[in-house]
Protein backbone atom coordinates (compact mmCIF):
# COMPACT_ATOMS: atom_id res chain seq x y z
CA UNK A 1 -60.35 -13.72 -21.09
CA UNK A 2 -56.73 -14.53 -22.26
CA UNK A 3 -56.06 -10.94 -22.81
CA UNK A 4 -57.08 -10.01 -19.02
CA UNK A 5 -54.75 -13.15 -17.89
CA UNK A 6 -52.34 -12.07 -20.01
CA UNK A 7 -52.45 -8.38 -18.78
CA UNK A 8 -52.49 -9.86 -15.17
CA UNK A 9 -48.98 -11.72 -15.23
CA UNK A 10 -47.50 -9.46 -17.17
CA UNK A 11 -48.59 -6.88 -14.97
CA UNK A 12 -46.21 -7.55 -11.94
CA UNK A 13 -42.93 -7.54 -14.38
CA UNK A 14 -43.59 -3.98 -15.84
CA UNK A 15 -44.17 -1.89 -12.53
CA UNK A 16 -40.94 -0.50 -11.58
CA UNK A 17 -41.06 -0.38 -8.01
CA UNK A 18 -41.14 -3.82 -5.70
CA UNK A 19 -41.66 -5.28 -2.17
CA UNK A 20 -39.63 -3.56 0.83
CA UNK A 21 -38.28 -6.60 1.95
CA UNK A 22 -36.89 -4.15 4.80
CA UNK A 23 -40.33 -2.35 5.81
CA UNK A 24 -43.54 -3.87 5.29
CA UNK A 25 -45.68 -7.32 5.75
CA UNK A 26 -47.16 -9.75 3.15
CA UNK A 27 -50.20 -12.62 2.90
CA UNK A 28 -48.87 -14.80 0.41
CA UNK A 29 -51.28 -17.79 -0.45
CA UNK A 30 -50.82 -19.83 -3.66
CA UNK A 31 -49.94 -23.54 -4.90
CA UNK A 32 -46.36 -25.67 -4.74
CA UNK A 33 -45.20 -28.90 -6.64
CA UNK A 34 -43.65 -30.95 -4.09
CA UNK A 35 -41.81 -33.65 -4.90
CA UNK A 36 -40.40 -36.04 -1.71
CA UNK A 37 -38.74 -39.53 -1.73
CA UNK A 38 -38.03 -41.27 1.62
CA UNK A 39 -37.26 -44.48 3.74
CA UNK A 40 -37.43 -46.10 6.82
CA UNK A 41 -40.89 -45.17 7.78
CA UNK A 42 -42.33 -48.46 6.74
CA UNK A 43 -40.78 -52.13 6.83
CA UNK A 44 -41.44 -55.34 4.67
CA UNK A 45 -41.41 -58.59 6.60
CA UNK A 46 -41.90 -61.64 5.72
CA UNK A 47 -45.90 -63.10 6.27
CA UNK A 48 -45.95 -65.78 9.13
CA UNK A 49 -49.52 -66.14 9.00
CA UNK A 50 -53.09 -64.07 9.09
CA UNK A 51 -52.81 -61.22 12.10
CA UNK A 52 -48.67 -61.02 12.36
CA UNK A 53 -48.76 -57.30 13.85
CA UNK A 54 -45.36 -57.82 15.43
CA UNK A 55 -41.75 -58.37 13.70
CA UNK A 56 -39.79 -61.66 14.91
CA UNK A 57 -36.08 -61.57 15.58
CA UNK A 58 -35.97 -63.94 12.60
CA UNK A 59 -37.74 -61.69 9.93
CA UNK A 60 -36.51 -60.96 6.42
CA UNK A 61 -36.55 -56.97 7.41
CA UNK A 62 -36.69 -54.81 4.50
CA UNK A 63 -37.03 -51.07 4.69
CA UNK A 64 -38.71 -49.86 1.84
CA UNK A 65 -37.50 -46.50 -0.08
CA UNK A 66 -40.66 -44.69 -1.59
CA UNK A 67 -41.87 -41.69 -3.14
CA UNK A 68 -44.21 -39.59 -4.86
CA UNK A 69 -45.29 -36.43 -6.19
CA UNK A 70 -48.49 -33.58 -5.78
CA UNK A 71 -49.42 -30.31 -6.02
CA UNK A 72 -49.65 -28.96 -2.69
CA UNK A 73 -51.28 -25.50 -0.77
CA UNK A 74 -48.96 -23.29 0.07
CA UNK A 75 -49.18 -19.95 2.48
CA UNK A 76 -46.47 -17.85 4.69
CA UNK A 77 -47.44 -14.29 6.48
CA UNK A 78 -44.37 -12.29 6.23
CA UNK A 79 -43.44 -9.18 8.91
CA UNK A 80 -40.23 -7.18 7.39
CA UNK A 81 -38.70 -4.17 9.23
CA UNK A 82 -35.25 -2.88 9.37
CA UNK A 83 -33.60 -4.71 11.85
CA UNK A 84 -35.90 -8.34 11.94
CA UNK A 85 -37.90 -10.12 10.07
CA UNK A 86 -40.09 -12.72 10.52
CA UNK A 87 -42.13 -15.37 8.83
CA UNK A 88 -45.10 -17.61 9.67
CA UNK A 89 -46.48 -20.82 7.93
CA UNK A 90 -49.82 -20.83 7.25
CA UNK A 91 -50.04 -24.71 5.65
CA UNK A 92 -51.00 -26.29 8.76
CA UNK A 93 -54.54 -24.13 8.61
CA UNK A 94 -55.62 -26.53 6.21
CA UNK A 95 -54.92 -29.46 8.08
CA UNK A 96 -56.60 -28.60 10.81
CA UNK A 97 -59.74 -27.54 8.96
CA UNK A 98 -59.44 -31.55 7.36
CA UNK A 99 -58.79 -33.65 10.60
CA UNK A 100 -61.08 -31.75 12.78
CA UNK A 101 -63.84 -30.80 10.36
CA UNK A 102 -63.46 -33.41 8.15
CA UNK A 103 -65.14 -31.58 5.51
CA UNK A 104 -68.10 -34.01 4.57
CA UNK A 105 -65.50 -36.39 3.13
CA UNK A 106 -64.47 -39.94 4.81
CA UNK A 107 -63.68 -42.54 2.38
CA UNK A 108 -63.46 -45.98 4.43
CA UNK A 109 -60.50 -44.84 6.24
CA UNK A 110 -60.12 -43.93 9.68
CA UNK A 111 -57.82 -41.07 9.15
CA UNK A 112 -59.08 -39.84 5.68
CA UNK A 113 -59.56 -36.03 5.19
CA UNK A 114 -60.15 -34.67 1.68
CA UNK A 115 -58.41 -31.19 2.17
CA UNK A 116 -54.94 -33.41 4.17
CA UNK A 117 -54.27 -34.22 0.10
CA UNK A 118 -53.52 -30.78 -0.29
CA UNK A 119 -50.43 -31.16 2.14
CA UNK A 120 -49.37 -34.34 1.54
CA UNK A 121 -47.61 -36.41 -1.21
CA UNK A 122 -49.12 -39.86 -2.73
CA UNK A 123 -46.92 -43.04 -1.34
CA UNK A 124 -46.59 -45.21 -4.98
CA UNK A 125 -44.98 -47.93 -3.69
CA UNK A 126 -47.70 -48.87 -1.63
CA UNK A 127 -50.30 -47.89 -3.80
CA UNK A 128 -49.38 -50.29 -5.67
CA UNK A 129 -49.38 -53.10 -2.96
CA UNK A 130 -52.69 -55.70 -2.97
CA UNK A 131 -53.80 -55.02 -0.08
CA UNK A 132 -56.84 -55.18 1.66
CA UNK A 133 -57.69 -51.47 2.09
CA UNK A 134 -57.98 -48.73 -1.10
CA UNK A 135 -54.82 -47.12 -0.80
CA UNK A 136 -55.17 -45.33 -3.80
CA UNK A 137 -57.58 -43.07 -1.71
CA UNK A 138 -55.44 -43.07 1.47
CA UNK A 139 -51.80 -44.18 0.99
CA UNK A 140 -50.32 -40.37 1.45
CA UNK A 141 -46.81 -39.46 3.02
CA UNK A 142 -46.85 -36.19 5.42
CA UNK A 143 -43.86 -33.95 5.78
CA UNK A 144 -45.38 -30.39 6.44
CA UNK A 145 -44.97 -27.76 9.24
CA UNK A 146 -47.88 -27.37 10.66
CA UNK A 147 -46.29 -24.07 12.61
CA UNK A 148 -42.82 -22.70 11.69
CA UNK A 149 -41.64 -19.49 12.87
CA UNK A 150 -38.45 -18.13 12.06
CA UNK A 151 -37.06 -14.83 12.95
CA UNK A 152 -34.20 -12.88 11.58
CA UNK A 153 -32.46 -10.29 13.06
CA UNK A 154 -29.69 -7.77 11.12
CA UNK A 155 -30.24 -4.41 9.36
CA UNK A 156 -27.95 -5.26 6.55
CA UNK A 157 -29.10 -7.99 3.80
CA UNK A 158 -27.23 -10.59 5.76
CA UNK A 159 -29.38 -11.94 8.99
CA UNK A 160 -28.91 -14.58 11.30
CA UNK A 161 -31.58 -15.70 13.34
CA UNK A 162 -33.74 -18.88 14.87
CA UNK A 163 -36.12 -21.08 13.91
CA UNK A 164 -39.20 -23.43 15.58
CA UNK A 165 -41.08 -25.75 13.84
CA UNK A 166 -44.27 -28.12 14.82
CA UNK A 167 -43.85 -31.18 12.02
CA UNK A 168 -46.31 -33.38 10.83
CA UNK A 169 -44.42 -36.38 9.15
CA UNK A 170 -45.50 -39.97 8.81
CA UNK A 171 -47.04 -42.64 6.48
CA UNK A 172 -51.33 -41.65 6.44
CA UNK A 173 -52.48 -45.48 5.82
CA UNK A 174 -54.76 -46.23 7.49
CA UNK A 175 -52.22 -48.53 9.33
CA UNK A 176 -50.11 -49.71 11.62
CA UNK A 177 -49.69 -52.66 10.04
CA UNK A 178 -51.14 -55.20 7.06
CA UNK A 179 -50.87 -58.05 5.11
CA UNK A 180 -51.03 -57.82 1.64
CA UNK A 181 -53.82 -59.77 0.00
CA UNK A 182 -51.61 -62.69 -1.03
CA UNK A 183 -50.66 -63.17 2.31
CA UNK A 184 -46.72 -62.74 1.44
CA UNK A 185 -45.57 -59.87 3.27
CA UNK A 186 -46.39 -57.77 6.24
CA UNK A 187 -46.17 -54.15 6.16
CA UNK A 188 -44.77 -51.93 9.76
CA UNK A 189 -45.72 -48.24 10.07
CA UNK A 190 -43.14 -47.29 11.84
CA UNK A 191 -44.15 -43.89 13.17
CA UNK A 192 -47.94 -45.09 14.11
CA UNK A 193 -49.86 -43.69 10.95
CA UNK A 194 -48.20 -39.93 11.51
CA UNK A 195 -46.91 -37.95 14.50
CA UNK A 196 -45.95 -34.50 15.71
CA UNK A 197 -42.30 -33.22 16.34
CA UNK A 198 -40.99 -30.71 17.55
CA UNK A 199 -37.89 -28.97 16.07
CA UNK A 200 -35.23 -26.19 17.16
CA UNK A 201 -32.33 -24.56 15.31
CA UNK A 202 -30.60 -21.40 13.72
CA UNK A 203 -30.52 -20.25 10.56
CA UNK A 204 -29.17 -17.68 8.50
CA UNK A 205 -31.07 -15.41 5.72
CA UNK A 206 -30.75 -13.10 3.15
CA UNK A 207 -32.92 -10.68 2.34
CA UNK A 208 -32.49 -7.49 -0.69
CA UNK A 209 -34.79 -5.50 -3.30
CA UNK A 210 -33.83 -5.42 -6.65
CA UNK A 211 -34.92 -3.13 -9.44
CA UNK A 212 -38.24 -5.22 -10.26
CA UNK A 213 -38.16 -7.74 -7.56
CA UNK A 214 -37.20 -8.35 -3.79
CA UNK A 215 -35.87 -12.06 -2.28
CA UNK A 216 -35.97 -13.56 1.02
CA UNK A 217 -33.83 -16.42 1.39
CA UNK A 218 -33.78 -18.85 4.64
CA UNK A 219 -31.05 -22.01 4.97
CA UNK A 220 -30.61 -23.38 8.21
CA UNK A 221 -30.54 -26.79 10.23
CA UNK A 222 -33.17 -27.50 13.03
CA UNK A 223 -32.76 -30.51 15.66
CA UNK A 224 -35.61 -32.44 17.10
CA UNK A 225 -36.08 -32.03 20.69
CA UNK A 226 -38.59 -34.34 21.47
CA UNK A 227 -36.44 -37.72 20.98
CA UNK A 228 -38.50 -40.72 21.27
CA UNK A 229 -39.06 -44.02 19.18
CA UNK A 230 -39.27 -41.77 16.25
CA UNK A 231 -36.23 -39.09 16.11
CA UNK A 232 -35.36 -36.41 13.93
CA UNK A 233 -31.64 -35.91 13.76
CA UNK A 234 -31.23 -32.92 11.26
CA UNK A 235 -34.07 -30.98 9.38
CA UNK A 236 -31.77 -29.14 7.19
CA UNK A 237 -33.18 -26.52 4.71
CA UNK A 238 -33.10 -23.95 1.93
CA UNK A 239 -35.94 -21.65 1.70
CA UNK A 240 -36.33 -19.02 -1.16
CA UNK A 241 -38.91 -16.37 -2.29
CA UNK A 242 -39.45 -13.83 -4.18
CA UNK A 243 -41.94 -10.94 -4.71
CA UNK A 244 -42.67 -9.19 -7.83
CA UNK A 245 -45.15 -6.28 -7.26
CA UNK A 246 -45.19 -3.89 -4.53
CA UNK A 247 -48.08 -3.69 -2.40
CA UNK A 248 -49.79 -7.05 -4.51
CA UNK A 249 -48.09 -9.28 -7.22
CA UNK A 250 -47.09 -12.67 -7.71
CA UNK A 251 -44.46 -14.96 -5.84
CA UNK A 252 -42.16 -17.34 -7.25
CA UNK A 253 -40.93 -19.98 -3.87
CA UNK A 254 -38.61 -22.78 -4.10
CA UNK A 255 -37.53 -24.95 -1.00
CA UNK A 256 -35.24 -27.90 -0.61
CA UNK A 257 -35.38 -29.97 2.50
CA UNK A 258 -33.63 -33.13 3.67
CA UNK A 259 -34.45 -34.86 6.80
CA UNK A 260 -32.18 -37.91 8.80
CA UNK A 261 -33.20 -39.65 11.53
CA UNK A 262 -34.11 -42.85 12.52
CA UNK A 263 -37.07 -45.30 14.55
CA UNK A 264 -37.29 -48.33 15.65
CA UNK A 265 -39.95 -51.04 16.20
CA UNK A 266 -40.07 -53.68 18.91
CA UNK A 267 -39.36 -57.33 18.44
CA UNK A 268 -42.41 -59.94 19.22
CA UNK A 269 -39.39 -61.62 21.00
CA UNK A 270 -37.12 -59.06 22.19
CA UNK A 271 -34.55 -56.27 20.78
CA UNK A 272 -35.48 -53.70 18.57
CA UNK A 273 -35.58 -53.27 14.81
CA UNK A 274 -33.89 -50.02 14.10
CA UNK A 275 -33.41 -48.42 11.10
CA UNK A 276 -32.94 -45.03 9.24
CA UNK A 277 -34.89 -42.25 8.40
CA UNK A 278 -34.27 -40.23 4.78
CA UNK A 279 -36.47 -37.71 3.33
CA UNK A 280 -35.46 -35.67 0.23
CA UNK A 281 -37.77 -32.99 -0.40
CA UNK A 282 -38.12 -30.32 -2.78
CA UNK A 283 -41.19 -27.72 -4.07
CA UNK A 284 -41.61 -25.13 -6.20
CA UNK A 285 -44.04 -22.72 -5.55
CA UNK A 286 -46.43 -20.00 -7.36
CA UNK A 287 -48.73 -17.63 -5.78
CA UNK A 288 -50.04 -14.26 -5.05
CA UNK A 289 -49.05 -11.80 -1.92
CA UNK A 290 -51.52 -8.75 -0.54
């Protein structure tokens, strides 16, 4: 058995020809370690007393930086021809299969899918909160695109092109708000549990083979244009993979995102508490492409 593993990732780096990252099309499916930190998508007030959903005008506001680590699905279709190429995420398959078909698994929370772990990152701050709910089952931060489409369009290695995303991003809880079990603070989801944005922008991308590999490389900057309580001000990005193998082999991925924004939560007595939005994200995948 450790000779045929051996054989099989070895493999890939002894075949002399690679992927035509300027003619062909790839299924690449595999895993990612994503790693995010973030803030401003959940406030600390002070507790008032039991059931204090709303935040006062004369609150001790604290917005609370976070973060947390997982290993995460990955998967990206890939169309290359000479002049254009294009690339579609395939993460937000999973997702769906989760919320809508829940997969046998509920644990005592009213958004709780086992397979939404595999696109999502664990929240430790809050895990580690007394609360009243088990959030070591459901305390999870999103920040996924559930579609993302970007298309490139040069003949030369150098492209410039466009991208459209559908994002997931939010604190899972299940919560919009809760006291912790000492009764000391009151916690604010400030995007509603987790919400749906969508974002527009160009990019630019670079694209060659190499003597045993081939590399596709997206950085770019999308903007939100839905702009509600919740905004998106810059998804800016660096996207990198590459292939070793020709027609099936392994891929090595690494991606860097960081997200600003901001959202805002009304006062029980007027005004609105505004405050930032940061999300620093970075993976590193490993996979297979057919």
């Amino acid at each position: 058995m450790k000779r045929l593993i051996t054989f099989l990732l070895v493999l890939p780096f002894a075949a002399t020809a690679q992927k035509n990252v300027f003619g062909s099309s790839a299924v690449a499916l595999g895993l990612k370690y994503k790693s995010t930190s973030h803030s401003g998508f959940y406030l600390r007030t002070d507790d008032r007393g039991s059931g204090q959903g709303s935040i006062n005008t004369t609150d001790n506001i604290v917005s609370i930086k976070d973060n947390g680590a997982a290993i995460n699905m990955d998967g990206q279709y890939y169309i290359f021809s000479k002049n254009a190429f294009e690339c579609y995420n395939l993460d937000g398959l999973l997702y769906l299969l989760s919320y809508f078909g829940n997969m046998g698994s509920n644990h005592s929370g009213d958004l709780y899918y086992s397979l939404a772990n595999l696109v999502s990152t664990p929240s430790k701050k809050l895990e580690a909160v007394p609360a009243p709910v088990d959030f070591k089952k459901a305390a999870r931060f999103f920040n996924f695109n559930g579609i993302d489409i970007k298309g490139e369009f040069g003949k030369k290695n150098l492209n410039f092109g466009v991208n459209m995303v559908f994002k997931i991003i939010g604190i899972r809880g299940p919560f919009t708000w809760f006291e912790d079990k000492n009764y000391q603070y009151v916690y604010h989801n400030m995007t509603k549990v987790h919400t749906v944005k969508t974002l527009l922008g160009p990019n630019v991308a670079y694209r060659r083979n190499f003597k045993k590999f081939s590399m596709a490389s997206v950085a770019g900057v999308n903007f939100c244009a839905n702009r509600s309580d919740f905004r998106i001000n810059t998804d800016s990005y660096l996207n990198v993979v590459c292939f070793i193998g020709k027609k099936a082999g392994m891929t090595v991925g690494f991606k860097y995102e960081r997200i600003n924004g901001s959202t805002k939560e009304s006062y029980n007595v007027g005004g609105t508490a505004k405050q930032k939005v940061m999300v620093n994200q970075v993976e590193f995948g490993l996979g297979a492409f057919f």
